[in-house]
N, C-alpha and C. Protein backbone atom coordinates (compact mmCIF):
# COMPACT_ATOMS: atom_id res chain seq x y z
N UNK A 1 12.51 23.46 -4.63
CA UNK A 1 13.09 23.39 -5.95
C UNK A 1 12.01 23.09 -7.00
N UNK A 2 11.46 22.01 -6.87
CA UNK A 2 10.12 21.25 -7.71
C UNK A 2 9.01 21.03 -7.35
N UNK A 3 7.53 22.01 -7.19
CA UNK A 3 6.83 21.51 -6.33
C UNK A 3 5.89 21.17 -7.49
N UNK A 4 4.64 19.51 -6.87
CA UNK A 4 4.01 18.61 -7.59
C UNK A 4 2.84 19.38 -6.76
N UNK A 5 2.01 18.40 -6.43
CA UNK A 5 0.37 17.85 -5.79
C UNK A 5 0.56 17.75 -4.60
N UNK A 6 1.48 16.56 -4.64
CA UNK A 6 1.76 16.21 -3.33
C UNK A 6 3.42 16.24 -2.53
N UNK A 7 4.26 16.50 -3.05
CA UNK A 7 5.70 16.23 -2.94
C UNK A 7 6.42 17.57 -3.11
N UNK A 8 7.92 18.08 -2.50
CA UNK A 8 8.32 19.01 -3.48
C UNK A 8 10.23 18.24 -3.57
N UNK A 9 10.58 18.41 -4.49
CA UNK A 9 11.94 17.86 -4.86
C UNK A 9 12.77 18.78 -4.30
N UNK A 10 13.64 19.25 -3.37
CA UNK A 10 14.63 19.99 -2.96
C UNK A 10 16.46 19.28 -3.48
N UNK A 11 17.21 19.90 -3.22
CA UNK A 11 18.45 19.36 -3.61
C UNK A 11 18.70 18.69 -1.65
N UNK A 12 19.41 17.75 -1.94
CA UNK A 12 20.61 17.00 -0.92
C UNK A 12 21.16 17.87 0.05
N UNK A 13 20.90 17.95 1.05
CA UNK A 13 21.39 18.75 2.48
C UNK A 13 22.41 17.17 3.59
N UNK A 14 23.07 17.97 4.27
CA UNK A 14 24.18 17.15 4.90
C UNK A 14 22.75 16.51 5.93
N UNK A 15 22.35 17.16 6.70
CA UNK A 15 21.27 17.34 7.50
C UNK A 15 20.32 15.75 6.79
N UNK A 16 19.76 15.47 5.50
CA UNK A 16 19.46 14.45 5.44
C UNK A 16 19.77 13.03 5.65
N UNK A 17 21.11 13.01 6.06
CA UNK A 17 21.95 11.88 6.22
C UNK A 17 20.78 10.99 6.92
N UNK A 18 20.73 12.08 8.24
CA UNK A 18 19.97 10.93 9.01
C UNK A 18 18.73 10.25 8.90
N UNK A 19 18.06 10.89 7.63
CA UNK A 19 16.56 10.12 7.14
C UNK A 19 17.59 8.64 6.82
N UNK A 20 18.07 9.14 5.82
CA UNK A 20 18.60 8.47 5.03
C UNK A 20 19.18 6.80 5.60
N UNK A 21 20.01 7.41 7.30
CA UNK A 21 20.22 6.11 7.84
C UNK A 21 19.22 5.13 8.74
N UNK A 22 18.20 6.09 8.79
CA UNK A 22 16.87 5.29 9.06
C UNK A 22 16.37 4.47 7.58
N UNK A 23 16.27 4.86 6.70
CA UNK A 23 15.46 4.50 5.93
C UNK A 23 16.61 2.56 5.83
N UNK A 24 17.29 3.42 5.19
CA UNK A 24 18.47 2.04 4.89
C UNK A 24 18.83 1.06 6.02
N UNK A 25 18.22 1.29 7.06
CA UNK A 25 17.96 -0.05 8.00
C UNK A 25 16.62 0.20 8.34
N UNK A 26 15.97 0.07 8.01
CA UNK A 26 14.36 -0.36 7.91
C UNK A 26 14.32 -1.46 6.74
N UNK A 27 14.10 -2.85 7.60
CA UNK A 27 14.09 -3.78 6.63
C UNK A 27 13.18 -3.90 5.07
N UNK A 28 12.08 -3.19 5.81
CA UNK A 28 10.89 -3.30 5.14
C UNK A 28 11.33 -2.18 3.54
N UNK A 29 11.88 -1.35 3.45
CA UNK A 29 12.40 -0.07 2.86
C UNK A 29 13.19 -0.70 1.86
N UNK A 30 14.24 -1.71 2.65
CA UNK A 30 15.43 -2.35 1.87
C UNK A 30 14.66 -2.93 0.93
N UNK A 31 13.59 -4.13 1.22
CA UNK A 31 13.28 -5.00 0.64
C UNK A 31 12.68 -4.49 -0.28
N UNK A 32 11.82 -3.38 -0.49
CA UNK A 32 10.80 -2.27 -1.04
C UNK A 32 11.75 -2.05 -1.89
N UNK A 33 12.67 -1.04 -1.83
CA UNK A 33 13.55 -0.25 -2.60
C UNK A 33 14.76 -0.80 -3.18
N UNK A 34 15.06 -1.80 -2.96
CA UNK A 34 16.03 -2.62 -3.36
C UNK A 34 16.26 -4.37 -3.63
N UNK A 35 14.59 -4.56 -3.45
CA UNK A 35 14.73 -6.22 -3.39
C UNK A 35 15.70 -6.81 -2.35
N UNK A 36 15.95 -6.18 -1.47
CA UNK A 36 16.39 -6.58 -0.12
C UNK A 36 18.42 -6.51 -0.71
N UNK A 37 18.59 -6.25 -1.23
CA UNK A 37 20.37 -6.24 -1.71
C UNK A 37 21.06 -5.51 -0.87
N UNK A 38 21.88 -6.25 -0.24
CA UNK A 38 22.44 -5.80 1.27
C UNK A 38 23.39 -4.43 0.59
N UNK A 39 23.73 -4.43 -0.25
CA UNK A 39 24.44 -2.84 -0.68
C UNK A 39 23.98 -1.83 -0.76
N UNK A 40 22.42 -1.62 -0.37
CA UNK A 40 21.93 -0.80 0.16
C UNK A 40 21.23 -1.00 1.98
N UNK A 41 21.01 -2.05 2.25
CA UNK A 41 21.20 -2.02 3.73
C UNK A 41 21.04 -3.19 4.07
N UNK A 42 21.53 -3.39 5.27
CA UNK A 42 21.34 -2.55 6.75
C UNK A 42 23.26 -1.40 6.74
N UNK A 43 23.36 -0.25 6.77
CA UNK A 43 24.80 0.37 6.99
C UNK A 43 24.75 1.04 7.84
N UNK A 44 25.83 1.65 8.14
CA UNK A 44 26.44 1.95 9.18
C UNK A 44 26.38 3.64 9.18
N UNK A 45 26.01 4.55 10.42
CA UNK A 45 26.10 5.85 10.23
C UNK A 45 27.46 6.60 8.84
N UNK A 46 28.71 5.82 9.65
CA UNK A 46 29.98 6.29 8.82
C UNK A 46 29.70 5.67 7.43
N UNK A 47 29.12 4.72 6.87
CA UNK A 47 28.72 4.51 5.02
C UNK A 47 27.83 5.15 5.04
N UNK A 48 26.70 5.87 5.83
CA UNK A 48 26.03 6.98 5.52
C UNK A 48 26.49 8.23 4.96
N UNK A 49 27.57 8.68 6.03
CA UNK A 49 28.51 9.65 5.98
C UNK A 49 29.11 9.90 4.98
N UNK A 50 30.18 9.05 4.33
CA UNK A 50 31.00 8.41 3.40
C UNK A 50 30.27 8.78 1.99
N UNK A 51 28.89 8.29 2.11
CA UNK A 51 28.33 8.30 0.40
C UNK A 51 27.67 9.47 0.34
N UNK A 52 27.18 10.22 1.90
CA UNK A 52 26.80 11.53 1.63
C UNK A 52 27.74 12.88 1.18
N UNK A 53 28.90 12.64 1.33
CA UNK A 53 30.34 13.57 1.37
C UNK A 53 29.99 13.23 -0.62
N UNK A 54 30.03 12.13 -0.87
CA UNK A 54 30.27 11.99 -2.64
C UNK A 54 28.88 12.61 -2.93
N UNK A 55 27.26 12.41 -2.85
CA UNK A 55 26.18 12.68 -3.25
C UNK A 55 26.33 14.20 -3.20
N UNK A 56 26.84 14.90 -2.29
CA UNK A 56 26.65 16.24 -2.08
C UNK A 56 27.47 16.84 -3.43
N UNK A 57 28.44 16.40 -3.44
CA UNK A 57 29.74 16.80 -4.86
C UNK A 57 29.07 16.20 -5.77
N UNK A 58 28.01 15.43 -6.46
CA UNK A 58 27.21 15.51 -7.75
C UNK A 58 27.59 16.38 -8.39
N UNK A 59 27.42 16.49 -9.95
CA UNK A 59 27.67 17.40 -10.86
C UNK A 59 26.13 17.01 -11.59
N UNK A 60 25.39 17.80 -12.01
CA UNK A 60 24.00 17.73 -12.05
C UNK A 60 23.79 17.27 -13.40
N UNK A 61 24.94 17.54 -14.70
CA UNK A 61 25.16 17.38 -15.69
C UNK A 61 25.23 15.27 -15.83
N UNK A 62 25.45 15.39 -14.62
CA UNK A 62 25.95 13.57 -14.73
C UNK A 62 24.24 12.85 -13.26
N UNK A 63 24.78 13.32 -12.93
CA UNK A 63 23.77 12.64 -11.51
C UNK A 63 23.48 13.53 -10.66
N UNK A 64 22.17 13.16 -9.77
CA UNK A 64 21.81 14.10 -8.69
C UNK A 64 21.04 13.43 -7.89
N UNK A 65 21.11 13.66 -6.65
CA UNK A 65 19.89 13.31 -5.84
C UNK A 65 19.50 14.19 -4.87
N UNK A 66 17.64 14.25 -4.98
CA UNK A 66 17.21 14.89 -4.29
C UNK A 66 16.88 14.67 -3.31
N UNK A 67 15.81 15.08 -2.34
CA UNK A 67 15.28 15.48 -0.74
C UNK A 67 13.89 15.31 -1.81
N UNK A 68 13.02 14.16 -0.93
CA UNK A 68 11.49 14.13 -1.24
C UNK A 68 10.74 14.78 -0.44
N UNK A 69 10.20 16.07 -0.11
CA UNK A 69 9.41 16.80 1.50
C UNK A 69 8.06 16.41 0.84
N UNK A 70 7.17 15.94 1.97
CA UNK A 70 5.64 16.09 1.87
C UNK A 70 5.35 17.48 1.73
N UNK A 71 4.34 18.05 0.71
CA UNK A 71 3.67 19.35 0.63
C UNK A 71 3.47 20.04 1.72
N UNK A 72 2.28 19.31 2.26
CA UNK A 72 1.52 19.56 3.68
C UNK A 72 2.29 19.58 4.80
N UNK A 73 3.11 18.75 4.91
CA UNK A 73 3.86 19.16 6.79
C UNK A 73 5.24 19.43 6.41
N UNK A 74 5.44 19.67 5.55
CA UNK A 74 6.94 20.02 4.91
C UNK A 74 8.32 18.95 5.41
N UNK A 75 7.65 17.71 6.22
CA UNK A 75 8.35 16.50 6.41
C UNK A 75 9.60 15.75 5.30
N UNK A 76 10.23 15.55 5.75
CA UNK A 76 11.31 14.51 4.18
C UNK A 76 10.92 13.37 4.65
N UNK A 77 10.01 13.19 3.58
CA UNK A 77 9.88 11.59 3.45
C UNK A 77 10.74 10.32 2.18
N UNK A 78 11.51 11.00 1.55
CA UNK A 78 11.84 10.03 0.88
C UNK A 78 13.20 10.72 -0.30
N UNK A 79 13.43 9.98 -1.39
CA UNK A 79 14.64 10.33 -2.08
C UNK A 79 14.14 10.52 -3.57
N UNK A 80 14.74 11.10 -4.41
CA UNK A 80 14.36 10.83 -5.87
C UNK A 80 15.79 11.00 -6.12
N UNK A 81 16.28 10.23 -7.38
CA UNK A 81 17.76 10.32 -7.90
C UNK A 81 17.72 10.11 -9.60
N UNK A 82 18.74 10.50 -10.05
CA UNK A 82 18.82 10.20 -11.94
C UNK A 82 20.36 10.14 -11.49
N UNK A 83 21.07 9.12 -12.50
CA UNK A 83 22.24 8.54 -12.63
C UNK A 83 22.10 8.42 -13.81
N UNK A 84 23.94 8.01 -14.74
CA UNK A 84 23.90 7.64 -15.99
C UNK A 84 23.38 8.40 -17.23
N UNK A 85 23.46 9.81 -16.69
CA UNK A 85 22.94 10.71 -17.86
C UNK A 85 23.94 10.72 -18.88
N UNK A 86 23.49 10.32 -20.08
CA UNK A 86 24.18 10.87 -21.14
C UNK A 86 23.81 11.83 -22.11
N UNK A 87 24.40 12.73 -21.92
CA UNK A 87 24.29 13.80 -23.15
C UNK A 87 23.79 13.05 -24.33
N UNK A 88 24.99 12.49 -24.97
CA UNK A 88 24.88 12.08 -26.28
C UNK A 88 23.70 11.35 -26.96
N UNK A 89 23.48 10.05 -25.97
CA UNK A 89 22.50 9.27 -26.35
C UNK A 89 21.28 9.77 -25.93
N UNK A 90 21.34 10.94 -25.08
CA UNK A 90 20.21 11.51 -24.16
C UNK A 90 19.20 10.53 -23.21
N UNK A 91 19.80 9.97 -22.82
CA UNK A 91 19.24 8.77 -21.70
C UNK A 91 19.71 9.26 -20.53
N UNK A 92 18.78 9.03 -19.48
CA UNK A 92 19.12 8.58 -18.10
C UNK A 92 18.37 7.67 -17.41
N UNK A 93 18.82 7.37 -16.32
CA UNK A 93 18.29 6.01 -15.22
C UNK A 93 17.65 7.11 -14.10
N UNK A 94 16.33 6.75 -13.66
CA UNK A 94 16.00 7.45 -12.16
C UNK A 94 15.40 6.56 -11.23
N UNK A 95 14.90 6.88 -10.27
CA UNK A 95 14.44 5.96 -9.00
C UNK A 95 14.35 6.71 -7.96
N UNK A 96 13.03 6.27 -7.14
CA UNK A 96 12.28 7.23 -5.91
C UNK A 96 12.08 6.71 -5.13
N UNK A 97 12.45 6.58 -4.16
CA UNK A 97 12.37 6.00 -2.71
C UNK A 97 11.18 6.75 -1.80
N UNK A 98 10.24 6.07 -1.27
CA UNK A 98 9.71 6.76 -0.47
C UNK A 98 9.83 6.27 0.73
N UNK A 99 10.48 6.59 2.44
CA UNK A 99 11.47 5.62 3.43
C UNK A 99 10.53 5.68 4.24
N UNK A 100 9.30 6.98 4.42
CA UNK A 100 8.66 6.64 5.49
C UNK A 100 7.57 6.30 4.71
N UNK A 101 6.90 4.79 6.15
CA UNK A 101 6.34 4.07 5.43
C UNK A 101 4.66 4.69 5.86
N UNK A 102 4.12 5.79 6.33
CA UNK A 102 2.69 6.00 6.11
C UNK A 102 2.35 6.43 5.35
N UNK A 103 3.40 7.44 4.40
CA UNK A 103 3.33 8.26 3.21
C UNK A 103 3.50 6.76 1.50
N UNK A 104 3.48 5.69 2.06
CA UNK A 104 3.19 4.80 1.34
C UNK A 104 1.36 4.55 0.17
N UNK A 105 1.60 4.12 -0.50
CA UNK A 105 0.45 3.98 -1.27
C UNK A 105 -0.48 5.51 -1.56
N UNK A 106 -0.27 6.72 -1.30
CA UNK A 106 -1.18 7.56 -1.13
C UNK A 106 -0.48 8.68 -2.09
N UNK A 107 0.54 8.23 -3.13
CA UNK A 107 0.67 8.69 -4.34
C UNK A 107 1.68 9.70 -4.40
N UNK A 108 2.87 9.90 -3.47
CA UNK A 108 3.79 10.70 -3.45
C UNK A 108 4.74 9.97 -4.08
N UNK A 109 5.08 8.73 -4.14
CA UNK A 109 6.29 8.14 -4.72
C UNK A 109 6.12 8.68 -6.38
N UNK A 110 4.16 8.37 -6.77
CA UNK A 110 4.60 9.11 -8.17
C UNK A 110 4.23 10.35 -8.58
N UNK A 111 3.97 11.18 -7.62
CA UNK A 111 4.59 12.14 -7.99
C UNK A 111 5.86 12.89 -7.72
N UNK A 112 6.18 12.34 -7.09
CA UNK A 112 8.05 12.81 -6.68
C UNK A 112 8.85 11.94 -8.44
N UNK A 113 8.26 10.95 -8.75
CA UNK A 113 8.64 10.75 -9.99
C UNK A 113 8.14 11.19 -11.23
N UNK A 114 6.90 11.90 -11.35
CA UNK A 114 6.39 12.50 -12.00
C UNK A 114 7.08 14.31 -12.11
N UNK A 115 7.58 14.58 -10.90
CA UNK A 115 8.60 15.38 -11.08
C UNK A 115 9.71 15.54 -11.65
N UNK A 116 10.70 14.44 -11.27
CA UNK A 116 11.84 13.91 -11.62
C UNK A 116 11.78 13.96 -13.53
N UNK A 117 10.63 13.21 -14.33
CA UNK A 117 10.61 12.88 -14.99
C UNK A 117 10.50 14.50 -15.97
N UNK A 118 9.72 15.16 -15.57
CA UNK A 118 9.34 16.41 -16.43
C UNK A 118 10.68 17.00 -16.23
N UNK A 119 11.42 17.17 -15.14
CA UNK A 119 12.89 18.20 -14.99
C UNK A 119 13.86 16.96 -15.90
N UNK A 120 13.68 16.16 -15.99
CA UNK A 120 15.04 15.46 -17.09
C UNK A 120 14.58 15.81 -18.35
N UNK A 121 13.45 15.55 -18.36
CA UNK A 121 12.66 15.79 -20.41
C UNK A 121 13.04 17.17 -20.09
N UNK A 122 12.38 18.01 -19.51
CA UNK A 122 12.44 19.64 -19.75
C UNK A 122 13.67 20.31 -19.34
N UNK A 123 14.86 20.07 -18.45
CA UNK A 123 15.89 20.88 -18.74
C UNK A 123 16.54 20.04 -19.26
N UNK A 124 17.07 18.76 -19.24
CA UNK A 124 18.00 18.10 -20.37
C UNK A 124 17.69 17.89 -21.57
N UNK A 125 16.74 17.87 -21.95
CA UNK A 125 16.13 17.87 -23.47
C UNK A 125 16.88 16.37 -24.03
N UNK A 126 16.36 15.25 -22.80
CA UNK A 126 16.54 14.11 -23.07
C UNK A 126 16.08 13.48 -23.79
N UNK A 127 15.82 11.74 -24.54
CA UNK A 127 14.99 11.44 -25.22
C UNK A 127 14.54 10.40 -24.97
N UNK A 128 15.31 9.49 -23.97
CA UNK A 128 14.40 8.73 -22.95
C UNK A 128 14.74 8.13 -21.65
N UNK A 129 13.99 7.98 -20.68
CA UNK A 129 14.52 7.86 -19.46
C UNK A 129 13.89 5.96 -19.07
N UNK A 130 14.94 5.51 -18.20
CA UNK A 130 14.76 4.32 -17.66
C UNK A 130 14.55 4.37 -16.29
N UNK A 131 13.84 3.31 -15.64
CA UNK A 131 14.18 2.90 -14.48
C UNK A 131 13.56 1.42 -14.10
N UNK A 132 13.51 1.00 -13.00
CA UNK A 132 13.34 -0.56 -13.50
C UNK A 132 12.73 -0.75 -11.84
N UNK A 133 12.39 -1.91 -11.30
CA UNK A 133 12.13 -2.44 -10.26
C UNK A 133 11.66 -4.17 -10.04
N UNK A 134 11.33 -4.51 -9.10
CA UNK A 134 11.42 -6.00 -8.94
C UNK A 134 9.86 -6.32 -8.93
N UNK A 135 8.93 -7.38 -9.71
CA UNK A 135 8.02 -7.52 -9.70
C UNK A 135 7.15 -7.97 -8.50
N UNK A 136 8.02 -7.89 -7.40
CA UNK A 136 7.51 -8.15 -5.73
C UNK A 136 6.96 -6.44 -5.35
N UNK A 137 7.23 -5.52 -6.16
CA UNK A 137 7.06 -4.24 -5.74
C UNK A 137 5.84 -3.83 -6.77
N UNK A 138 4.76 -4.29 -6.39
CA UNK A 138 3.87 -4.49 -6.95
C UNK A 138 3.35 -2.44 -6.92
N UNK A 139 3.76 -1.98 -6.03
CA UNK A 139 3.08 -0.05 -6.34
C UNK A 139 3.82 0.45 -6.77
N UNK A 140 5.39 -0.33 -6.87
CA UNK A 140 5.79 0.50 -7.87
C UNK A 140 5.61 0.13 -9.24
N UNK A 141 5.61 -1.21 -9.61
CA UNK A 141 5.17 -1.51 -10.66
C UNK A 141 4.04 -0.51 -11.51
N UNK A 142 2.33 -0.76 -10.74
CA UNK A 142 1.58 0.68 -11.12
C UNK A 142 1.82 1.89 -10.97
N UNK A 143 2.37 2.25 -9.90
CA UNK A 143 2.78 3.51 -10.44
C UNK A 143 3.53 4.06 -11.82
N UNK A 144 4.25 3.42 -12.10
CA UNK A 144 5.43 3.32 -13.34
C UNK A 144 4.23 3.76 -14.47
N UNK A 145 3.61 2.09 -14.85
CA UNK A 145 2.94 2.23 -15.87
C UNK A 145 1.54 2.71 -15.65
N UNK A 146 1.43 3.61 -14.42
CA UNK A 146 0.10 4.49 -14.72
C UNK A 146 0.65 6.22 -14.86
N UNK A 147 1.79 6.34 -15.01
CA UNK A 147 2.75 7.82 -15.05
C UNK A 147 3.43 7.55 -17.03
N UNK A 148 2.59 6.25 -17.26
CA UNK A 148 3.05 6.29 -18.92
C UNK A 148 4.36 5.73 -19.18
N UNK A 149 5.23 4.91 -18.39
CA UNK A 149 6.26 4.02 -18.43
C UNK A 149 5.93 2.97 -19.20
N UNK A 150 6.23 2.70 -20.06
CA UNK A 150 6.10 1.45 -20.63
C UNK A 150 6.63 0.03 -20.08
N UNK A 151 6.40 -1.10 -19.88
CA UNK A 151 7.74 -1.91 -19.50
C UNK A 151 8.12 -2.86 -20.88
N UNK A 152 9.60 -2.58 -20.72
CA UNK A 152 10.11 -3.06 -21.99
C UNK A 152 11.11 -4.52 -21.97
N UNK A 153 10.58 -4.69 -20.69
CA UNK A 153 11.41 -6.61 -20.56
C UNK A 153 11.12 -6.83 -19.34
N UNK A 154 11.99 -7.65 -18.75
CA UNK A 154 11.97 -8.18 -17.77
C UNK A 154 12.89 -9.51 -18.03
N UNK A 155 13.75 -9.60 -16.85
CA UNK A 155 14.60 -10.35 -16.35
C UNK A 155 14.20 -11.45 -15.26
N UNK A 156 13.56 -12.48 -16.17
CA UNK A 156 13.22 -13.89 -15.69
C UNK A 156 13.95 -14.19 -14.07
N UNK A 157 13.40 -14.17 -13.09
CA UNK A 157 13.92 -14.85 -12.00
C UNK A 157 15.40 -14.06 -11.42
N UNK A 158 15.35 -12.68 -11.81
CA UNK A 158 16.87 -12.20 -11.67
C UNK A 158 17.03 -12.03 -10.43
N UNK A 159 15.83 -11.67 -9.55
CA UNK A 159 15.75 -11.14 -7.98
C UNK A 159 15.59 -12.28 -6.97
N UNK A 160 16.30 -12.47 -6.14
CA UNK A 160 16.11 -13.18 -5.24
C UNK A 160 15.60 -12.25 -3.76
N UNK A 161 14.60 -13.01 -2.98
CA UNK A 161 14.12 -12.33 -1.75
C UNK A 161 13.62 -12.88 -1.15
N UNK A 162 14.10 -13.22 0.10
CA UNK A 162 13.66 -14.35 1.20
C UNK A 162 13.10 -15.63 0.66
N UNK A 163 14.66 -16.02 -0.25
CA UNK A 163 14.58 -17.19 -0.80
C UNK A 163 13.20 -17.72 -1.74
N UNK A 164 12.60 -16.27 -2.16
CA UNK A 164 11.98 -16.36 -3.42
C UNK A 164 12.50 -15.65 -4.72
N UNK A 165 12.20 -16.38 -5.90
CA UNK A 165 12.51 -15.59 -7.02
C UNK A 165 11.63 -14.57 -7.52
N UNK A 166 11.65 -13.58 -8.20
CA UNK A 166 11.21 -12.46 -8.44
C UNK A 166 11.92 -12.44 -9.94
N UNK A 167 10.88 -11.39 -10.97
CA UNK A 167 11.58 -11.04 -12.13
C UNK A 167 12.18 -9.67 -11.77
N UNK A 168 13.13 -8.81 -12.36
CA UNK A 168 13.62 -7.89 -12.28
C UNK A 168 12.98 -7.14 -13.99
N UNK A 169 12.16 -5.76 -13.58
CA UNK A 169 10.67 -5.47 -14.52
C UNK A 169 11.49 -4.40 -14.98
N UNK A 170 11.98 -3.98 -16.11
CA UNK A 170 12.83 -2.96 -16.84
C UNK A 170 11.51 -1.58 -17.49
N UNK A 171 11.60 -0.99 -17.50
CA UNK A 171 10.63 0.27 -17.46
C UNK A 171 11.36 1.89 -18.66
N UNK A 172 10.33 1.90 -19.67
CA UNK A 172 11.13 2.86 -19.94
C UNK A 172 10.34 4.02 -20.31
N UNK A 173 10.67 5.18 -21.01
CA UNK A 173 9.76 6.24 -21.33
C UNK A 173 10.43 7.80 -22.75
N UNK A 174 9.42 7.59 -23.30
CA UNK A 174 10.33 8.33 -24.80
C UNK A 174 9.74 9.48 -24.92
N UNK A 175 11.29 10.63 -24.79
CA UNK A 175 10.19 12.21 -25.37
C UNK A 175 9.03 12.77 -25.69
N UNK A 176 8.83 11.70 -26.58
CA UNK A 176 7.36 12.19 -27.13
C UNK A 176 6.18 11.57 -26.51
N UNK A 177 6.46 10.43 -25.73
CA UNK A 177 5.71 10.05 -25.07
C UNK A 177 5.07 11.13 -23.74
N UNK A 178 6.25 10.99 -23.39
CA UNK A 178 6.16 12.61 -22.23
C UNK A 178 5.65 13.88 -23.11
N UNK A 179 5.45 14.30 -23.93
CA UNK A 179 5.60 15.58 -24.60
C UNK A 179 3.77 15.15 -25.31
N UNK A 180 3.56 14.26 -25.27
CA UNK A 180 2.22 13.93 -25.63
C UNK A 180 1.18 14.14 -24.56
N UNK A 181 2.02 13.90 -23.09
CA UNK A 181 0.96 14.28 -22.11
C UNK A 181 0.96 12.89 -21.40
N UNK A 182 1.50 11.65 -22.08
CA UNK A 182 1.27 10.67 -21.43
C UNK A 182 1.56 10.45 -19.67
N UNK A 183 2.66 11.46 -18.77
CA UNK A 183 2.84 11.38 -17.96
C UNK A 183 1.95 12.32 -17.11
C-alpha cells in the first residue's frame, strides 16, 4: 500500500490476528506500547478475534489500521493505526507499534510513522495530527521529535509502571510543519 526506506504499510488481513496475539502478550511490547495497561495485554486469542472482526469493518474516513511488513524479508513486524479523525477540525490521533522486538531501535517504527503521517497530511488534507507516549519510552520519545513532532505537554506522573511513575509526553504536528519538510 505505502512503501518507506524501511517499512511498507499494507491494510489489516484476518491472517494478522496472530502477530497481533503474540505481540499483546509479550510483556516487554505491553510495557513498550502501552505503559504496561492491561487493556491492551496480556488477552486472549477470542479478544484477539473479537477486536479483529471490528478493525477489519474500519471505515477509513474515521479510523484504520494497518500491517507494518519489513522491506527486506517482507516479514510483519508491527502495527500503525490513526483514530479520531475529524473532518471538521481536521485532526487525528496515530500510533505505531513495532511487536517484534529485533526490528527495534533500527528505525522502522519511524518510518512506518513517517508514513502514516504523509498519507493523513496528503490524502486527508488534515491540519494536525497527535499522538502521545510515556516518557519511560525513551525511542519513542526521539523518534517523535526527530520526524518534527513537537511535544506540547505532558502529564505530570500520569503513568504508572512497575510501581514507578512516569509522565504521559503529548506530541503534536501542524500542516505546515509537514509541508515545510520538517518530517
Amino acid at each position: 500500500m505505502f512503501e518507506g526506506n524501511l517499512v511498507r504499510l499494507r491494510a489489516l488481513r484476518a491472517e494478522d490476528a496472530e502477530h497481533h496475539l503474540r505481540w499483546r502478550n509479550d510483556p516487554e511490547v505491553v510495557r513498550l506500547a502501552s505503559a504496561g495497561d492491561p487493556c491492551f495485554g496480556p488477552v486472549t486469542a477470542e479478544a484477539v478475534g473479537l477486536g479483529f472482526e471490528r478493525m477489519l469493518r474500519l471505515v477509513p474516513r474515521e479510523s484504520a489500521v494497518f500491517t507494518v511488513e519489513d522491506l527486506e524479508s517482507g516479514r510483519v513486524i508491527g502495527m500503525a493505526d490513526y483514530r479520531d479523525l475529524d473532518p471538521y477540525l481536521g485532526v487525528a490521533t496515530l500510533g505505531v507499534t513495532i511487536g517484534e522486538r529485533e526490528f527495534w531501535g533500527r528505525g522502522h517504527g519511524r518510518d512506518a510513522t513517517r508514513l502514516l503521517v504523509d498519507h493523513l497530511f496528503g490524502a486527508y488534507g488534515l491540519h494536525r495530527l497527535e499522538l502521545d507516549t510515556w516518557s519511560g519510552n525513551e525511542r519513542a520519545v526521539r523518534a517523535f521529535s526527530g520526524l518534527g513532532f513537537r511535544e506540547e505537554g505532558r502529564l505530570r506522573a500520569a503513568v504508572l509502571v512497575a510501581g514507578e511513575r512516569y509522565d504521559r509526553v503529548l506530541f503534536g504536528m501542524l500542516r505546515e510543519e509537514w509541508a515545510a519538510g520538517l518530517v
